[in-house]
Protein backbone atom coordinates (compact mmCIF):
# COMPACT_ATOMS: atom_id res chain seq x y z
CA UNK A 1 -5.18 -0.85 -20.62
CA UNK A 2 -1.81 -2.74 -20.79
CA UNK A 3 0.10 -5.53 -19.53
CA UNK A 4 3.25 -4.77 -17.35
CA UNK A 5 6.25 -6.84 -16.84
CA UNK A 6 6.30 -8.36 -13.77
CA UNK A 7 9.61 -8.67 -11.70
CA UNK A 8 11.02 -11.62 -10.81
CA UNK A 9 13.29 -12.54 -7.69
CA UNK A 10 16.40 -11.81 -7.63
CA UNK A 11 15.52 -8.80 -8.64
CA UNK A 12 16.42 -6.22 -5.26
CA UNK A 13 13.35 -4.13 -5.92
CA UNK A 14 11.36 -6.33 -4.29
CA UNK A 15 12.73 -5.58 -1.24
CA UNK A 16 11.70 -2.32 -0.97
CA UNK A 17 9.57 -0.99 1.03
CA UNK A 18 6.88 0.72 -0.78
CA UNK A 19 5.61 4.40 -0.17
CA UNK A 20 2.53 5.60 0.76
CA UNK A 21 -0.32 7.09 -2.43
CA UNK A 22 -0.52 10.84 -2.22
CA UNK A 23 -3.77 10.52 -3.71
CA UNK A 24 -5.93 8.62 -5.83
CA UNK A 25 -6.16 10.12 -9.66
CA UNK A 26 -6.70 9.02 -13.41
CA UNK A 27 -2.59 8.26 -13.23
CA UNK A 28 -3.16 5.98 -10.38
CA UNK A 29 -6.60 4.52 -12.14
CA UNK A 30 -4.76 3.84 -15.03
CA UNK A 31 -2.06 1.97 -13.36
CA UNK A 32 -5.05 -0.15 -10.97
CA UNK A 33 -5.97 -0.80 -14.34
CA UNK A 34 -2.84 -1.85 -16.06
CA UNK A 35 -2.01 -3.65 -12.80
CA UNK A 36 -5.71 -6.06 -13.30
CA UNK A 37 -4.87 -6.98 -17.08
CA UNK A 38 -1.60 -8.19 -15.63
CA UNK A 39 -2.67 -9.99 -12.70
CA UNK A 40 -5.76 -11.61 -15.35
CA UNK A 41 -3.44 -12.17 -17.89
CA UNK A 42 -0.79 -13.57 -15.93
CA UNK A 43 -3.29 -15.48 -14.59
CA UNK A 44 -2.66 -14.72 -10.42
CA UNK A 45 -5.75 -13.47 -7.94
CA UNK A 46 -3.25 -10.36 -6.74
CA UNK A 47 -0.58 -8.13 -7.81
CA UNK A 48 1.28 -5.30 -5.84
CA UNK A 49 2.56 -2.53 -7.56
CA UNK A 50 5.98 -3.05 -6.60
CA UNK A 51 5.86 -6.31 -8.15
CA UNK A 52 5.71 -4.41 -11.70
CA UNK A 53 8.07 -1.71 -10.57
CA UNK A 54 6.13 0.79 -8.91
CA UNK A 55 7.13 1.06 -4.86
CA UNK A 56 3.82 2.68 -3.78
CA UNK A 57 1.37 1.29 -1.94
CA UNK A 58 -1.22 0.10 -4.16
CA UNK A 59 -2.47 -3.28 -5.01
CA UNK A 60 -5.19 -5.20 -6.77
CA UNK A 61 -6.92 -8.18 -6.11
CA UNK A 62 -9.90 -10.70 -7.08
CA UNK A 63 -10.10 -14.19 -6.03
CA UNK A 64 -13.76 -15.02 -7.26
CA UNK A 65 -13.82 -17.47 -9.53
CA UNK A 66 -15.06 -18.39 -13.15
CA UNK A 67 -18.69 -18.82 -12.27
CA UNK A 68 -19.16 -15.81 -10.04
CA UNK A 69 -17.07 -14.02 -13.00
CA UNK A 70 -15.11 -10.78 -12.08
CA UNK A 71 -15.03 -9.06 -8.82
CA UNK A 72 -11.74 -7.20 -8.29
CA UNK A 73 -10.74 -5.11 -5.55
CA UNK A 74 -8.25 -1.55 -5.90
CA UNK A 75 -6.68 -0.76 -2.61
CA UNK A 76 -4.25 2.33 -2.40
CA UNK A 77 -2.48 2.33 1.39
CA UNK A 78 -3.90 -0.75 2.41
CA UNK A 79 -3.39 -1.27 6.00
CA UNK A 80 -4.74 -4.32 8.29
CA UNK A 81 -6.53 -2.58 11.24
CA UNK A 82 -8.03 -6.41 12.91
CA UNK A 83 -6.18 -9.36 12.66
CA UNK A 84 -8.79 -12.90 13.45
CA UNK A 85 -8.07 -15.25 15.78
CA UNK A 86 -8.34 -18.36 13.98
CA UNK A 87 -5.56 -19.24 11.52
CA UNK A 88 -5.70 -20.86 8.11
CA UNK A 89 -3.05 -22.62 6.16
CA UNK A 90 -3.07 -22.06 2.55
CA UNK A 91 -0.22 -23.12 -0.46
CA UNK A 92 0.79 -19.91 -1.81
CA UNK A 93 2.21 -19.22 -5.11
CA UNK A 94 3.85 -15.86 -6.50
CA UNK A 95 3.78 -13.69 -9.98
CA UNK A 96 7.60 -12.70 -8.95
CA UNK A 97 8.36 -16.36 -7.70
CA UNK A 98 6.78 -18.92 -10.74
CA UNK A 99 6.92 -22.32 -10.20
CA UNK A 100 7.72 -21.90 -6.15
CA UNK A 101 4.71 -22.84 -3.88
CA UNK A 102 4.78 -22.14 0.15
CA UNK A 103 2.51 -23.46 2.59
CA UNK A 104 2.01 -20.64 4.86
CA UNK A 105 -0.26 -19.91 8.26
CA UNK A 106 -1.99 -16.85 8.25
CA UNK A 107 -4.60 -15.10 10.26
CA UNK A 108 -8.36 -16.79 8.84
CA UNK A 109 -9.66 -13.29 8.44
CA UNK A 110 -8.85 -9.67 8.76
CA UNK A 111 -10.22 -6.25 8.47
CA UNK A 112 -8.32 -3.91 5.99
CA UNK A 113 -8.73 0.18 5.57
CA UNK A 114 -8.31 1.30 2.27
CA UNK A 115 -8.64 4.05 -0.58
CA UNK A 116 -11.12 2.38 -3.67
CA UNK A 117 -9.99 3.80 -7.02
CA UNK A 118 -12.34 6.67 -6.66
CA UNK A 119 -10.35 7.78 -3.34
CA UNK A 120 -13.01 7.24 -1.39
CA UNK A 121 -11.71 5.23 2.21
CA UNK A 122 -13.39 1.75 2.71
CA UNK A 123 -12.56 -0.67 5.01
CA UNK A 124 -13.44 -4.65 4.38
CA UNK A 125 -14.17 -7.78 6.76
CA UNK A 126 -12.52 -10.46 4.84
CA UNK A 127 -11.89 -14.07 5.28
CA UNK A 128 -10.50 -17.13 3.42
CA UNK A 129 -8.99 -17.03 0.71
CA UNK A 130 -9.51 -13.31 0.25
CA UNK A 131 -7.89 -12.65 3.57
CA UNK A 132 -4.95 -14.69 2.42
CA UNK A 133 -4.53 -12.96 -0.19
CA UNK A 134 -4.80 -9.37 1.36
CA UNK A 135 -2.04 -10.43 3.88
CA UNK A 136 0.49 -11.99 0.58
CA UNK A 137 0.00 -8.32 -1.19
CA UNK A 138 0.43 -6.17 1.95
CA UNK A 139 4.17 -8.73 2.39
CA UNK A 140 5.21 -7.28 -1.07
CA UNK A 141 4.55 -3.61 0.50
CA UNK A 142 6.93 -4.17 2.80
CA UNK A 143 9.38 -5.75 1.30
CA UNK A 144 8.81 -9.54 2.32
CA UNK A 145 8.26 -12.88 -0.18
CA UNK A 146 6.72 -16.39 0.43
CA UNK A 147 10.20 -17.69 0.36
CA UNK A 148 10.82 -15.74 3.84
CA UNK A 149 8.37 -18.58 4.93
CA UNK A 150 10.70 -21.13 4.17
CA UNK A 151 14.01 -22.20 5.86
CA UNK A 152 16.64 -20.62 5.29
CA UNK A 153 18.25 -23.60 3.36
CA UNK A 154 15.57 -23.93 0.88
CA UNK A 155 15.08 -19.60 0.60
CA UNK A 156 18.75 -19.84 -0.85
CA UNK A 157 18.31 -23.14 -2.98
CA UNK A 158 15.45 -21.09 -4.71
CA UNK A 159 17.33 -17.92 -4.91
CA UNK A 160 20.24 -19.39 -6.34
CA UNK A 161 17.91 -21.31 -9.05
CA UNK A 162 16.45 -17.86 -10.24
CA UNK A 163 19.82 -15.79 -10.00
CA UNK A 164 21.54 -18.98 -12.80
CA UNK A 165 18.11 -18.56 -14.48
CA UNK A 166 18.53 -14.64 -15.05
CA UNK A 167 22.29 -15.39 -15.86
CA UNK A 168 20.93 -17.61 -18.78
CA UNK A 169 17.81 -15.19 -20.14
């Protein structure tokens, strides 16, 4: 395994919308892989591919915490089939937005269908903060950020803090 950079707004990649996994093999294990050391390292609970310059649909995730010790999730073409009907309101941060926290509403729980890294299809009830998390990842497949939560005052007072930060690293 090995880290990855992870991309940082302004950078226009994360825009893109990513495209669908042909399949599941040891090229995409590798990168699930890769992906997790990242997201541990980094530290974060998820990390889309894009957000390490990959545009495919693929994403990794575990939100348990230090006593429960690792449970992570690998989801190739994730896709929300149920949507709950109670909302929850969590602050969320991002690996490609540091130091920028959003408080967003989101569904309470969903169902998602996926592929599991041995290409088998799964599909998962989920709820809390696993739920907001599954929603934040599947944003970065399609191209959207926490800061399209935000005004649109306060989405360009952050941009234009990262783009004079990149013009200074």
């Amino acid at each position: 395994m090995s880290k990855l950079d992870i991309i940082t707004i302004p950078d226009p990649i994360l825009r893109e919308i990513s495209t669908p996994i042909e399949r599941v093999d040891d090229d995409v294990r590798q990168l699930m892989d890769d992906m997790l050391e990242t997201m541990y390292d980094a530290p974060g609970v998820g990390l889309a591919a894009i957000q390490v310059g990959v545009p495919k649909r693929l994403l990794v995730l575990d939100v348990a915490d230090e006593e429960e010790g690792p449970k992570p999730f690998f989801m190739a073409n994730p896709e929300i089939v149920r949507l709950g009907d109670t909302t929850r309101v969590h602050e969320e941060g991002c690996l490609s937005i540091p130091g920028i926290h959003v408080e967003i509403e989101r569904p309470g729980d969903v169902v998602v269908r996926y592929v599991d890294r041995r290409g088998e299809p799964q599909e998962l009830a989920a709820n809390g903060l696993l739920a907001t998390a599954i929603q934040h990842e599947l944003d970065h497949l399609d191209g959207r950020l926490i800061i399209d939560f935000m005004s649109r005052l306060k989405r360009d007072m952050v941009i234009r803090k990262f783009k004079k930060q990149a013009r200074v690293d």
